[in-house]
N, C-alpha and C. Protein backbone atom coordinates (compact mmCIF):
# COMPACT_ATOMS: atom_id res chain seq x y z
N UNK A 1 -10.65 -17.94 6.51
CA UNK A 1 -10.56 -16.50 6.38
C UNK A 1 -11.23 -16.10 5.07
N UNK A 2 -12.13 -15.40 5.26
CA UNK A 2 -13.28 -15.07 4.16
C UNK A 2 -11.92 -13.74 3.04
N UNK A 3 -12.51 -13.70 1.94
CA UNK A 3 -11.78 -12.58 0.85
C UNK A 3 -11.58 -11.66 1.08
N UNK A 4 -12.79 -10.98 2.17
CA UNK A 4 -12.36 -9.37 2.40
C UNK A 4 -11.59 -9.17 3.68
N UNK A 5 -11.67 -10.76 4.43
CA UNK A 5 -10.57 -10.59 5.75
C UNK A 5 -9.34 -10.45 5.15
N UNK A 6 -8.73 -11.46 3.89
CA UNK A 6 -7.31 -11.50 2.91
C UNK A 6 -7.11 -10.31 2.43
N UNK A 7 -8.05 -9.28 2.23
CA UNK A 7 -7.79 -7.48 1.65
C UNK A 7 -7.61 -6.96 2.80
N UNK A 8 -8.14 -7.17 3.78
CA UNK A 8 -8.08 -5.96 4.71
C UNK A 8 -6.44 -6.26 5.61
N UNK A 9 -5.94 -7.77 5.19
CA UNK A 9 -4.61 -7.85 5.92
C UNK A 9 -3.62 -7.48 5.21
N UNK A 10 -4.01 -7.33 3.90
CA UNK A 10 -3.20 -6.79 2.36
C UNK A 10 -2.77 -5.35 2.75
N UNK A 11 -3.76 -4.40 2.94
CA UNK A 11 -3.88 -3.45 2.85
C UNK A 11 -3.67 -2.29 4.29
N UNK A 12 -2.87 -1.39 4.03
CA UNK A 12 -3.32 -0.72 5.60
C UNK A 12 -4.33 0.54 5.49
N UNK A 13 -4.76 1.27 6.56
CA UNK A 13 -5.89 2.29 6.22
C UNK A 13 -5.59 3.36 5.66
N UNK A 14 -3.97 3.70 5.42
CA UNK A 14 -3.78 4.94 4.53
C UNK A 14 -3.73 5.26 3.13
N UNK A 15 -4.37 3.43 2.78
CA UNK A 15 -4.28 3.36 1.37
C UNK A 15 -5.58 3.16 0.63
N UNK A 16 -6.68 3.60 1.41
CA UNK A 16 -7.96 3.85 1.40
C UNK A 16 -8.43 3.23 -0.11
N UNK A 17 -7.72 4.00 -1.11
CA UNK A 17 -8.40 3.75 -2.53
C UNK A 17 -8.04 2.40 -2.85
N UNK A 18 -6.42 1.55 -3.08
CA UNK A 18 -6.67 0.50 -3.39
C UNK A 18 -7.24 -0.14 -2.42
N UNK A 19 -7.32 -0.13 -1.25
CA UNK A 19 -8.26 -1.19 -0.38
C UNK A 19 -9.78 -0.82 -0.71
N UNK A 20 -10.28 0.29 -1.02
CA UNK A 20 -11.82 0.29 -1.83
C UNK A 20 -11.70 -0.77 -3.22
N UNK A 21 -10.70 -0.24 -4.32
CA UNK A 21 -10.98 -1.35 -5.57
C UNK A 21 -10.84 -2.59 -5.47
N UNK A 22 -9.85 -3.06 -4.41
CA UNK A 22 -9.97 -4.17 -3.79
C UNK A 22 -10.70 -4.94 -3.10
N UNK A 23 -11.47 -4.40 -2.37
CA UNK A 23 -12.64 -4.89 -1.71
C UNK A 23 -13.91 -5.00 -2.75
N UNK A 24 -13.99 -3.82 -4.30
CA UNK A 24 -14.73 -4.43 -5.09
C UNK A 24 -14.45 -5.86 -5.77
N UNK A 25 -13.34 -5.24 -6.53
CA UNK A 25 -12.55 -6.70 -7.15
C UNK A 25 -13.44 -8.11 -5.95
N UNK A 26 -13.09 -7.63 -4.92
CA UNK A 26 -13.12 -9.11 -3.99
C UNK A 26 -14.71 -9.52 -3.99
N UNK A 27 -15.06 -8.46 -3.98
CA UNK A 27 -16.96 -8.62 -4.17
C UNK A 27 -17.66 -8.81 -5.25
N UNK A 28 -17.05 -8.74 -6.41
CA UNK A 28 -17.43 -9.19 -7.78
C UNK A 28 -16.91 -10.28 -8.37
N UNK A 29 -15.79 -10.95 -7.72
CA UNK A 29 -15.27 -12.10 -7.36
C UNK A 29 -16.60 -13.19 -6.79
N UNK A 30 -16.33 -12.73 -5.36
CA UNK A 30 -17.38 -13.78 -4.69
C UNK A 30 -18.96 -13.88 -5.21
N UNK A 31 -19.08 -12.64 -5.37
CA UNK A 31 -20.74 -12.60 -6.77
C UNK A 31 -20.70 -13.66 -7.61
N UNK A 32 -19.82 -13.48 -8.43
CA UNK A 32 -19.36 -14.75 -9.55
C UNK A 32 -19.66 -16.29 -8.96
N UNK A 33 -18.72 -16.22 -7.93
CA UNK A 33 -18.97 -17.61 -7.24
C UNK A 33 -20.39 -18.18 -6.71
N UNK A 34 -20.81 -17.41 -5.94
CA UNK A 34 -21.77 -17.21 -5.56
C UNK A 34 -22.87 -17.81 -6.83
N UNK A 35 -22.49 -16.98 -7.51
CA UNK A 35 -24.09 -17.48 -8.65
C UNK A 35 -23.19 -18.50 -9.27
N UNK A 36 -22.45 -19.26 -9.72
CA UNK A 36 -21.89 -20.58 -10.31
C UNK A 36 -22.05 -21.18 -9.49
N UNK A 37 -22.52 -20.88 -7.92
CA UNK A 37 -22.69 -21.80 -6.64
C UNK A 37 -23.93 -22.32 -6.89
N UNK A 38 -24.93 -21.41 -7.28
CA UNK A 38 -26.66 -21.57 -7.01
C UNK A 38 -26.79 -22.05 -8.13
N UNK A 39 -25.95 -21.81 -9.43
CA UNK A 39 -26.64 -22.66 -10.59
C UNK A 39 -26.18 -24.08 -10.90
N UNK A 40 -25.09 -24.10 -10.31
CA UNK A 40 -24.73 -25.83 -10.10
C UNK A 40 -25.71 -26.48 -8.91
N UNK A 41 -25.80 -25.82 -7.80
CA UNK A 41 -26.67 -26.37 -7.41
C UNK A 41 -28.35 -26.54 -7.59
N UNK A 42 -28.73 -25.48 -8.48
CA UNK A 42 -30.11 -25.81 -8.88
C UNK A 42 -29.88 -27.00 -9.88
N UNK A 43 -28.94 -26.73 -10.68
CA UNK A 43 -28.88 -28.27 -11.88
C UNK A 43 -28.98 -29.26 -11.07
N UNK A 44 -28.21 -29.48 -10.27
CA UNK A 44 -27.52 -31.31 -9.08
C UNK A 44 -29.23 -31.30 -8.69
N UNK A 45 -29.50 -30.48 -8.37
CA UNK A 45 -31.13 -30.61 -7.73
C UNK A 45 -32.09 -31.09 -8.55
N UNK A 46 -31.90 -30.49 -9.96
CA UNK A 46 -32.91 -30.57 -10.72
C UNK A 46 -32.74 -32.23 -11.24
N UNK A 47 -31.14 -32.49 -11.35
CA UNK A 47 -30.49 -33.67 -12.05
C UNK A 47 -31.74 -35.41 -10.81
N UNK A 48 -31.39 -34.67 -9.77
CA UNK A 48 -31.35 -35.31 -8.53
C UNK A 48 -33.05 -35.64 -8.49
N UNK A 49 -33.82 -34.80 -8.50
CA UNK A 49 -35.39 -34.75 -8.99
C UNK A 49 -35.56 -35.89 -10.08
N UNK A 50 -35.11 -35.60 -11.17
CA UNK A 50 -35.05 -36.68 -12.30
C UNK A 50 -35.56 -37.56 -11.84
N UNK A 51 -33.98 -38.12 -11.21
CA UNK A 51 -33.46 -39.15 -11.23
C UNK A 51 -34.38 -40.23 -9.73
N UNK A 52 -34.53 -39.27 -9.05
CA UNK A 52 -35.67 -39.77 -8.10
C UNK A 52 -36.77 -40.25 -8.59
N UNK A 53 -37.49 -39.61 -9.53
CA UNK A 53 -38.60 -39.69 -9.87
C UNK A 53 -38.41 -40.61 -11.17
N UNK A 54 -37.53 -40.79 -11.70
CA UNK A 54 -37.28 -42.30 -12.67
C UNK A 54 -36.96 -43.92 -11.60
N UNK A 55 -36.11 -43.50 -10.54
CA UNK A 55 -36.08 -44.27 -9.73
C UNK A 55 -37.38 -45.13 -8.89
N UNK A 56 -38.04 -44.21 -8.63
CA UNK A 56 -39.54 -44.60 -7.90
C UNK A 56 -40.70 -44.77 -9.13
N UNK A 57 -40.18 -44.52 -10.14
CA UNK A 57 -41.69 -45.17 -11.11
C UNK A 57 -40.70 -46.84 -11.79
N UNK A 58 -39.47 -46.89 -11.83
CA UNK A 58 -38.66 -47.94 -11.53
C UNK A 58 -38.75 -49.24 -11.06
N UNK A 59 -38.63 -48.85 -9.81
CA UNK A 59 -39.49 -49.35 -8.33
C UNK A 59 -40.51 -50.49 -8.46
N UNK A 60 -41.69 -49.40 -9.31
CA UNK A 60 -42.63 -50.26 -9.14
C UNK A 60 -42.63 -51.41 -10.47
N UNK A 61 -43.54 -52.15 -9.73
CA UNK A 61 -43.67 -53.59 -9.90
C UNK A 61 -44.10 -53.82 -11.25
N UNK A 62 -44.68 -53.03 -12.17
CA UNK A 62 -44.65 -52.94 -13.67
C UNK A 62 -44.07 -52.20 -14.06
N UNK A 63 -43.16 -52.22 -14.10
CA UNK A 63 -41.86 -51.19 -14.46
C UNK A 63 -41.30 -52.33 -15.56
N UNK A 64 -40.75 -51.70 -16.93
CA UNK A 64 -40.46 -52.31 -17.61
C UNK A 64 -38.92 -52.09 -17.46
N UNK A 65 -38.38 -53.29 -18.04
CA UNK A 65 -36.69 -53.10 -18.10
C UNK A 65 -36.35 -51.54 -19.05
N UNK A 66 -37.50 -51.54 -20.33
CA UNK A 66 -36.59 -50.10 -20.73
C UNK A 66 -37.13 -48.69 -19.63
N UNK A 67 -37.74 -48.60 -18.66
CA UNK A 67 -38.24 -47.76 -17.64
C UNK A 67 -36.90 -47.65 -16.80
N UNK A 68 -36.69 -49.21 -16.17
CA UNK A 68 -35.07 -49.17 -15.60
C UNK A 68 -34.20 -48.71 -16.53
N UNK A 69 -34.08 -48.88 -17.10
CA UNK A 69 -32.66 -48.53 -18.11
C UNK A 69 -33.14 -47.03 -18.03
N UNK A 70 -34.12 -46.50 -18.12
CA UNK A 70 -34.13 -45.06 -17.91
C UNK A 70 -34.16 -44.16 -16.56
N UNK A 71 -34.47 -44.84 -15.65
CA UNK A 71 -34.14 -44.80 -14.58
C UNK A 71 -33.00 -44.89 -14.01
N UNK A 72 -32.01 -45.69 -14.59
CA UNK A 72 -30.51 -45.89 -14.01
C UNK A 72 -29.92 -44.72 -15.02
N UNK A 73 -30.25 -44.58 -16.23
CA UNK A 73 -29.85 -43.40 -17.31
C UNK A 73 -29.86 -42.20 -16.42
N UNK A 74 -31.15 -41.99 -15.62
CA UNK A 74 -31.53 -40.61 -15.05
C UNK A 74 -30.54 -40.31 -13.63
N UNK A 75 -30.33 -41.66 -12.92
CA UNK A 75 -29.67 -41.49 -11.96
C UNK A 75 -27.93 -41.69 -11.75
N UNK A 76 -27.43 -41.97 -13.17
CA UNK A 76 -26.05 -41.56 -13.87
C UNK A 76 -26.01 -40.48 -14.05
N UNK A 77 -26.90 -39.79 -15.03
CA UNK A 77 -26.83 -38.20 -15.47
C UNK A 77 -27.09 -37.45 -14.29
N UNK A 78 -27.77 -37.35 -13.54
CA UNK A 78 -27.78 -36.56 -11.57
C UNK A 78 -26.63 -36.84 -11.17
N UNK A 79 -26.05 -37.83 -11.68
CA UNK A 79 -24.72 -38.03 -10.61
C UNK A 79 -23.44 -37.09 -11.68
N UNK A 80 -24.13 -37.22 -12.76
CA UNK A 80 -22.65 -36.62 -13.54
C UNK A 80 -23.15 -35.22 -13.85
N UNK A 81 -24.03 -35.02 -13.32
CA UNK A 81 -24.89 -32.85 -13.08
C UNK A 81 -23.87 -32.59 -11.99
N UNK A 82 -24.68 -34.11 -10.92
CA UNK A 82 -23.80 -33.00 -9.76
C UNK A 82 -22.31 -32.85 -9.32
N UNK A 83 -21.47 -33.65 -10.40
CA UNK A 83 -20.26 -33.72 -9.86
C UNK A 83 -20.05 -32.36 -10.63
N UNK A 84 -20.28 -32.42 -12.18
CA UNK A 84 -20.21 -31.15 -12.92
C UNK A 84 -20.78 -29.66 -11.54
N UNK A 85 -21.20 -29.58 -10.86
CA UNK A 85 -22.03 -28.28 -10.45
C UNK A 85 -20.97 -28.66 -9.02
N UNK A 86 -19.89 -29.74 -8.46
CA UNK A 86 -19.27 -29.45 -8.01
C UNK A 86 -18.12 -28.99 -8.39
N UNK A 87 -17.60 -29.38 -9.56
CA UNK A 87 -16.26 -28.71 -9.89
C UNK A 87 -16.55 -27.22 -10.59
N UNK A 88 -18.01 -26.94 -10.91
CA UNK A 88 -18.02 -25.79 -11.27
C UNK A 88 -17.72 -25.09 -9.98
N UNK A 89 -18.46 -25.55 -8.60
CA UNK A 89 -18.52 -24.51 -7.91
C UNK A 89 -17.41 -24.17 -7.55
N UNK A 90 -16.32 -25.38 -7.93
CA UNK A 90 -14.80 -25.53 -7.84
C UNK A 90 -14.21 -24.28 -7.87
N UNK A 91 -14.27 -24.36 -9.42
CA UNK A 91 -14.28 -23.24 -10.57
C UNK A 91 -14.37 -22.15 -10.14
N UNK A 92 -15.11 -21.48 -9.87
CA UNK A 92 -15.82 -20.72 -9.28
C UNK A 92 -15.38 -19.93 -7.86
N UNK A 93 -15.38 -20.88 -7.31
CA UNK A 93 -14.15 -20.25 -5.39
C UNK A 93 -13.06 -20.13 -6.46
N UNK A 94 -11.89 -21.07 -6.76
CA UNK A 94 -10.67 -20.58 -7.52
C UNK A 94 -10.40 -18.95 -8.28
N UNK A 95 -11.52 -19.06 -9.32
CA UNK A 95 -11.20 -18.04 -10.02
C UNK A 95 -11.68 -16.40 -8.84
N UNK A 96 -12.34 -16.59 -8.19
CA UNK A 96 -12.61 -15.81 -6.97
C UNK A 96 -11.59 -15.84 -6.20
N UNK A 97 -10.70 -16.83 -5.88
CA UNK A 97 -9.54 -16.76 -4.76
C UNK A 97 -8.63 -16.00 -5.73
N UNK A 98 -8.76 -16.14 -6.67
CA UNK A 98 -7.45 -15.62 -8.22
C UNK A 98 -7.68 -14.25 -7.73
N UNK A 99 -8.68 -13.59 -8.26
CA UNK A 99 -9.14 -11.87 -8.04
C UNK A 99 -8.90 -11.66 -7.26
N UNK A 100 -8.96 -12.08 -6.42
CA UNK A 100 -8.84 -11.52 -4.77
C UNK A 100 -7.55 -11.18 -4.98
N UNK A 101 -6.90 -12.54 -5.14
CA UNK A 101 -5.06 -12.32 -5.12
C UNK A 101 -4.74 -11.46 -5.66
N UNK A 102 -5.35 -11.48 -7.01
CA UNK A 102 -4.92 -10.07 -7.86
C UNK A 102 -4.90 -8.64 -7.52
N UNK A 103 -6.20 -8.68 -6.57
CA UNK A 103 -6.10 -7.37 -6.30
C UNK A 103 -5.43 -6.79 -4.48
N UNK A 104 -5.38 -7.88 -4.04
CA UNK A 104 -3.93 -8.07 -2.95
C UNK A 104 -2.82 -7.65 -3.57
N UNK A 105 -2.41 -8.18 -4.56
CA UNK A 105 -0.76 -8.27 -5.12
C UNK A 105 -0.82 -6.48 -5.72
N UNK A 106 -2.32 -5.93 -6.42
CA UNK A 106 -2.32 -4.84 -7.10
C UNK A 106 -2.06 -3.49 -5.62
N UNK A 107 -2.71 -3.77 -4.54
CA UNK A 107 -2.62 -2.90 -3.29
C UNK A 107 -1.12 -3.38 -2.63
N UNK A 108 -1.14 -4.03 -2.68
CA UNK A 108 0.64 -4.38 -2.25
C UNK A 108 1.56 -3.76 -3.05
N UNK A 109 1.46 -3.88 -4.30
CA UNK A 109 2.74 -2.72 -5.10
C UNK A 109 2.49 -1.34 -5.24
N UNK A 110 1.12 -1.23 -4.94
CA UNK A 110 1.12 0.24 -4.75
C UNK A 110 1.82 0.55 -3.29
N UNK A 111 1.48 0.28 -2.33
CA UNK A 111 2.04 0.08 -1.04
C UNK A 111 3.57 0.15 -1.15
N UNK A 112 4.40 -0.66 -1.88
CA UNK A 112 5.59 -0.55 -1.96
C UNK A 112 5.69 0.57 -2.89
N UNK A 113 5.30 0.86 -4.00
CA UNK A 113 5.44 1.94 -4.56
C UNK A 113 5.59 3.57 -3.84
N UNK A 114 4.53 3.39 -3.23
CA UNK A 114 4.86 4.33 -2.08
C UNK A 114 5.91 4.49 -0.87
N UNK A 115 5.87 3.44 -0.65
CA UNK A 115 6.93 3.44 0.18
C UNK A 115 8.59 3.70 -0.22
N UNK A 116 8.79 2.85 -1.58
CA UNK A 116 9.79 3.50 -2.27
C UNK A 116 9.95 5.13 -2.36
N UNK A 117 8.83 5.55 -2.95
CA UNK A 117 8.96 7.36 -3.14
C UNK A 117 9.07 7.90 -1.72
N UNK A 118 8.70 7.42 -0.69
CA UNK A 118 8.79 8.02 0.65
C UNK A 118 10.24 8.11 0.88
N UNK A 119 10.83 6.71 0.50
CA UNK A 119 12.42 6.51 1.42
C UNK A 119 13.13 7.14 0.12
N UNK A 120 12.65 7.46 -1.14
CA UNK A 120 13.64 8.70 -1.75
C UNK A 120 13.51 9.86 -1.72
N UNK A 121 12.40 10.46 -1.20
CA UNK A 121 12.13 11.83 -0.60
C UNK A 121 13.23 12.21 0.83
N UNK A 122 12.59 11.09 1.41
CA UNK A 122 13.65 11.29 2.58
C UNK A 122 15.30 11.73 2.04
N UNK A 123 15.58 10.67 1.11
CA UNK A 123 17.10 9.98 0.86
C UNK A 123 17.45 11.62 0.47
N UNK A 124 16.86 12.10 -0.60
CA UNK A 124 17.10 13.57 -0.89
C UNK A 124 17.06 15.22 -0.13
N UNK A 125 15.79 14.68 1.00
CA UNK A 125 16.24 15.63 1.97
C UNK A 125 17.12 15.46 2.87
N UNK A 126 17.47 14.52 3.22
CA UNK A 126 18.77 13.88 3.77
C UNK A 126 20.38 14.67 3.35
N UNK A 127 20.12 14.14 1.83
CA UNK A 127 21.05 15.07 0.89
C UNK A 127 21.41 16.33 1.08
N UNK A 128 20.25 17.30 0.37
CA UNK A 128 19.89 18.39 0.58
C UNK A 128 20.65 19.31 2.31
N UNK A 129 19.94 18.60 3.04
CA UNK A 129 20.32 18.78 4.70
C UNK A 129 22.19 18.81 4.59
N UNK A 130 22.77 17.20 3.99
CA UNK A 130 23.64 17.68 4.42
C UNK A 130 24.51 18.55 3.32
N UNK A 131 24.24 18.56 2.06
CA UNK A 131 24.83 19.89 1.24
C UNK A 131 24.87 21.16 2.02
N UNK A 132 23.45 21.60 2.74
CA UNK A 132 23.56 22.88 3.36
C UNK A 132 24.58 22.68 4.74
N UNK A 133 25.10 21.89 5.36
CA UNK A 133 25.71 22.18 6.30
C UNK A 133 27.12 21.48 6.06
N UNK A 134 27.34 21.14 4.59
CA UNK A 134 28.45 21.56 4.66
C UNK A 134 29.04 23.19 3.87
N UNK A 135 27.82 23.43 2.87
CA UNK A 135 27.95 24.98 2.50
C UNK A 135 28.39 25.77 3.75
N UNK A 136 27.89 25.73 4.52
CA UNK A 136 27.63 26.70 5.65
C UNK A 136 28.71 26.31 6.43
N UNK A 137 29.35 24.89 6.86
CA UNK A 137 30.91 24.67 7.66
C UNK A 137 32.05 25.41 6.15
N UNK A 138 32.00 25.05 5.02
CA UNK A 138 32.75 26.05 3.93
C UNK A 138 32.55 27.31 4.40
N UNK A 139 31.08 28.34 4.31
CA UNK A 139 31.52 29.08 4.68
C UNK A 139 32.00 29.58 6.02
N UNK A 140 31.93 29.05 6.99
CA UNK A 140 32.14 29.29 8.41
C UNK A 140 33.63 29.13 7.78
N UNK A 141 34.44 27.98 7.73
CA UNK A 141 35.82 28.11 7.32
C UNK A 141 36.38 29.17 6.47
N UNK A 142 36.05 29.45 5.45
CA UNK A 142 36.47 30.41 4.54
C UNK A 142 36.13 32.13 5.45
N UNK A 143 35.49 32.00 6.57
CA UNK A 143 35.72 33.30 7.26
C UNK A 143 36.53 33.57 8.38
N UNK A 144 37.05 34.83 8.76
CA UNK A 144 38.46 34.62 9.06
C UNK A 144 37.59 35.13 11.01
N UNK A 145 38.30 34.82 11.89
CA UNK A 145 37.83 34.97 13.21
C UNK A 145 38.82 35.80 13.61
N UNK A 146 37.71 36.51 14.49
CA UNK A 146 38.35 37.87 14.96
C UNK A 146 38.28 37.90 16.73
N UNK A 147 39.52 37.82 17.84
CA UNK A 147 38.59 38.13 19.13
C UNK A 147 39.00 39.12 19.61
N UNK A 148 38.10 39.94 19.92
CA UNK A 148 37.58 40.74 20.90
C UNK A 148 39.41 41.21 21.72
N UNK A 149 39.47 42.28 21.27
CA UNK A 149 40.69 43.40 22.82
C UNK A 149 39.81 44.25 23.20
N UNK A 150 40.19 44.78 24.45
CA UNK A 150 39.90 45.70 25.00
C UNK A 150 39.66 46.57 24.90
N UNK A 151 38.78 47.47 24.66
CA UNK A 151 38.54 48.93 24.04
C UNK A 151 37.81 48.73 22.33
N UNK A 152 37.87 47.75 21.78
CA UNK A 152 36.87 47.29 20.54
C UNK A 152 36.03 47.57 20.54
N UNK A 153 35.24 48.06 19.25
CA UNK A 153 33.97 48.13 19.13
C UNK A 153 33.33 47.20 17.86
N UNK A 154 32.30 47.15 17.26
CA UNK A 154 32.10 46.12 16.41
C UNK A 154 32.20 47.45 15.36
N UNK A 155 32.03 48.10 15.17
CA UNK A 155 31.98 49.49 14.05
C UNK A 155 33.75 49.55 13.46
N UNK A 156 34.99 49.56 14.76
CA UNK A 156 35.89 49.44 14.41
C UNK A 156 36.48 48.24 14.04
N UNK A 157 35.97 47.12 14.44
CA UNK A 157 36.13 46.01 13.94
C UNK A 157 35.63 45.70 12.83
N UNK A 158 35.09 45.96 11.91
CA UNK A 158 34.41 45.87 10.95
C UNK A 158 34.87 47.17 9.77
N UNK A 159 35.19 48.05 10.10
CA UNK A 159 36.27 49.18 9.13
C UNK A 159 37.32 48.61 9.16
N UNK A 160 38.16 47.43 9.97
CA UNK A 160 39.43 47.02 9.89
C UNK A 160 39.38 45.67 8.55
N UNK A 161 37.73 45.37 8.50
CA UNK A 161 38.10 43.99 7.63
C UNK A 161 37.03 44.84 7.13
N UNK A 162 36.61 45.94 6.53
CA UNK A 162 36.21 46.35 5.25
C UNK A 162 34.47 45.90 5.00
N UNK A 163 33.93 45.28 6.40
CA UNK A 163 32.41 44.50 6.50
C UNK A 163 31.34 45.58 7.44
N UNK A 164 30.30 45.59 7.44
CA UNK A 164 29.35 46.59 7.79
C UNK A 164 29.38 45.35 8.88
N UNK A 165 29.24 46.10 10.36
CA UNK A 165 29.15 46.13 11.33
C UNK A 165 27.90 45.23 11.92
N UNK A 166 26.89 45.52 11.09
CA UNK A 166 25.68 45.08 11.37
C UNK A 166 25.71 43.41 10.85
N UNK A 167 26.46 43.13 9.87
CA UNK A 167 26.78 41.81 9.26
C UNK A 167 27.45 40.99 10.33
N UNK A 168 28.57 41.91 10.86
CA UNK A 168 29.10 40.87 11.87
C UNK A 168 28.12 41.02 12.98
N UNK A 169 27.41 41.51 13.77
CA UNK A 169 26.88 41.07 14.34
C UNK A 169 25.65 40.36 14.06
N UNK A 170 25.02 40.63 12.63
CA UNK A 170 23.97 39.13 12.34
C UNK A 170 24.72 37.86 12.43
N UNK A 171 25.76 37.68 12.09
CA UNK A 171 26.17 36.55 11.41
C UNK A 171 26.53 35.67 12.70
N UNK A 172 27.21 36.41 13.90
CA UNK A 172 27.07 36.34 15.28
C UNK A 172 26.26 35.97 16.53
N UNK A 173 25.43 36.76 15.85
CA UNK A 173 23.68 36.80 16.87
C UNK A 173 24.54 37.23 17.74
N UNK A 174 24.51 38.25 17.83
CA UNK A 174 25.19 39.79 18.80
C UNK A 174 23.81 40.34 19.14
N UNK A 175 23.05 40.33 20.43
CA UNK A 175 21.96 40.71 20.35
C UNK A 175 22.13 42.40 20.58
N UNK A 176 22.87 42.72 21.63
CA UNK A 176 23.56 44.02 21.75
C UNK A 176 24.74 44.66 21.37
N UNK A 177 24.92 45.45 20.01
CA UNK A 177 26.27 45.44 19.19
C UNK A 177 26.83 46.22 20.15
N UNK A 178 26.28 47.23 21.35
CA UNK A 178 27.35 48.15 22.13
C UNK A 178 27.55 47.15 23.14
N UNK A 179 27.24 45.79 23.39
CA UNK A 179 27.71 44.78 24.43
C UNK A 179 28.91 44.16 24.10
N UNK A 180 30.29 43.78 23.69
CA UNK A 180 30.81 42.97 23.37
C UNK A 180 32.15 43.14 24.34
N UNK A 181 32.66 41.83 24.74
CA UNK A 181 34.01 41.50 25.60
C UNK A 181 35.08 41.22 25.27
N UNK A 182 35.87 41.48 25.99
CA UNK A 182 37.71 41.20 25.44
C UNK A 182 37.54 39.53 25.65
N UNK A 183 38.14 38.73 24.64
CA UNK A 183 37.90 37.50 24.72
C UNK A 183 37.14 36.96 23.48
N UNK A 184 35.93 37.77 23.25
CA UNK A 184 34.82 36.95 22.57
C UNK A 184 35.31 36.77 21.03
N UNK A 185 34.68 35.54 20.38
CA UNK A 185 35.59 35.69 19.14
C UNK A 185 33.76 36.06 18.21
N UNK A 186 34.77 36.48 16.91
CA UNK A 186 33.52 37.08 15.78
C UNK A 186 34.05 36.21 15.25
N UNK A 187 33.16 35.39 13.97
CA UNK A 187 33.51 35.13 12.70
C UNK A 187 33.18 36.81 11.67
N UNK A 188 34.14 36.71 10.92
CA UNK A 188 34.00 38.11 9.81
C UNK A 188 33.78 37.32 9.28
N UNK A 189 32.62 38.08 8.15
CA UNK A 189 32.13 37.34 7.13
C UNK A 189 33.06 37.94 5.96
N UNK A 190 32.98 37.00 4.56
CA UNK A 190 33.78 37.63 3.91
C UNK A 190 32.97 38.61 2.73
N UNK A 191 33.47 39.72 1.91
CA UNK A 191 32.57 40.71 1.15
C UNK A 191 31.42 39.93 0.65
């Protein structure tokens, strides 16, 4: 799984910005690698050239022992380029797998960060919600209920508890104040 497949499973699409700095992070990462890739391997190459070319003048048949000795010199040092230009390239993926992580772990706490402020927004309108309905069962309790006799009107019902008429029927949803039945109950609101 390549670096920017590890961001894009980090990250979901509503978090657009850290999955952009992240996907740089991850690309200036693998850049890095990338060129500690090509310059270890141009050295191992170059080491490797040497060492060929000390080897095959070596070879031949007037080749002096100090020619070998430089020849086996050349093809030690290629071998110790290219192990060097492998642990660089080592080097190199690691500290690239590091960034990456880093900037996974940096889009992940934002992610939770958000998500925290979401579930206390909620937690408070939650709150909020139920403060207002118990204000509103207080006041429903604290008002006194009135029902409906025969011959009532909401005008006289409302000069008896001292409240404008029009209140009890908002408070009601009385859509027609000259409609009302023996039976029906009002809440009176209080002054």
């Amino acid at each position: 799984m390549s670096l920017w497949d590890k961001l894009k499973d980090a990250v979901t699409t509503d978090d657009a910005e850290a999955a952009e700095e992240a996907r740089k992070e991850a690309e200036e990462a693998q850049a890095e690698a990338d060129k500690a890739k090509v310059e270890a391997q141009a050295r191992a190459d170059e080491a490797r050239r040497k060492s060929d070319a000390a080897a095959e003048k070596a070879g031949l048949p007037s080749a002096t022992d100090e020619e070998k000795a430089q020849a086996e010199e050349a093809r030690q040092q290629a071998e110790a380029e290219a192990k060097a230009a492998q642990e660089a390239q080592a080097e190199a993926d690691r500290k690239a797998e590091e960034k990456a992580q880093k900037a996974i772990d940096k889009a992940n706490a934002r992610r939770a960060k958000r998500q925290e402020e979401r579930a206390e927004a909620r937690e408070e309108r939650q709150e909020e919600r139920a403060e207002a309905r118990q204000e509103a069962r207080q006041e429903a309790a604290a008002d006194e209920v009135y029902t409906v006799k025969s011959g009532d009107t909401l005008s006289e019902i409302g000069q008896r508890y001292g409240v404008d008429w029009r209140e009890i029927a908002r408070v009601n949803n009385v859509e027609d104040p000259n409609l009302i039945f023996p039976g029906q109950k009002f809440r009176i609101p209080r002054k």
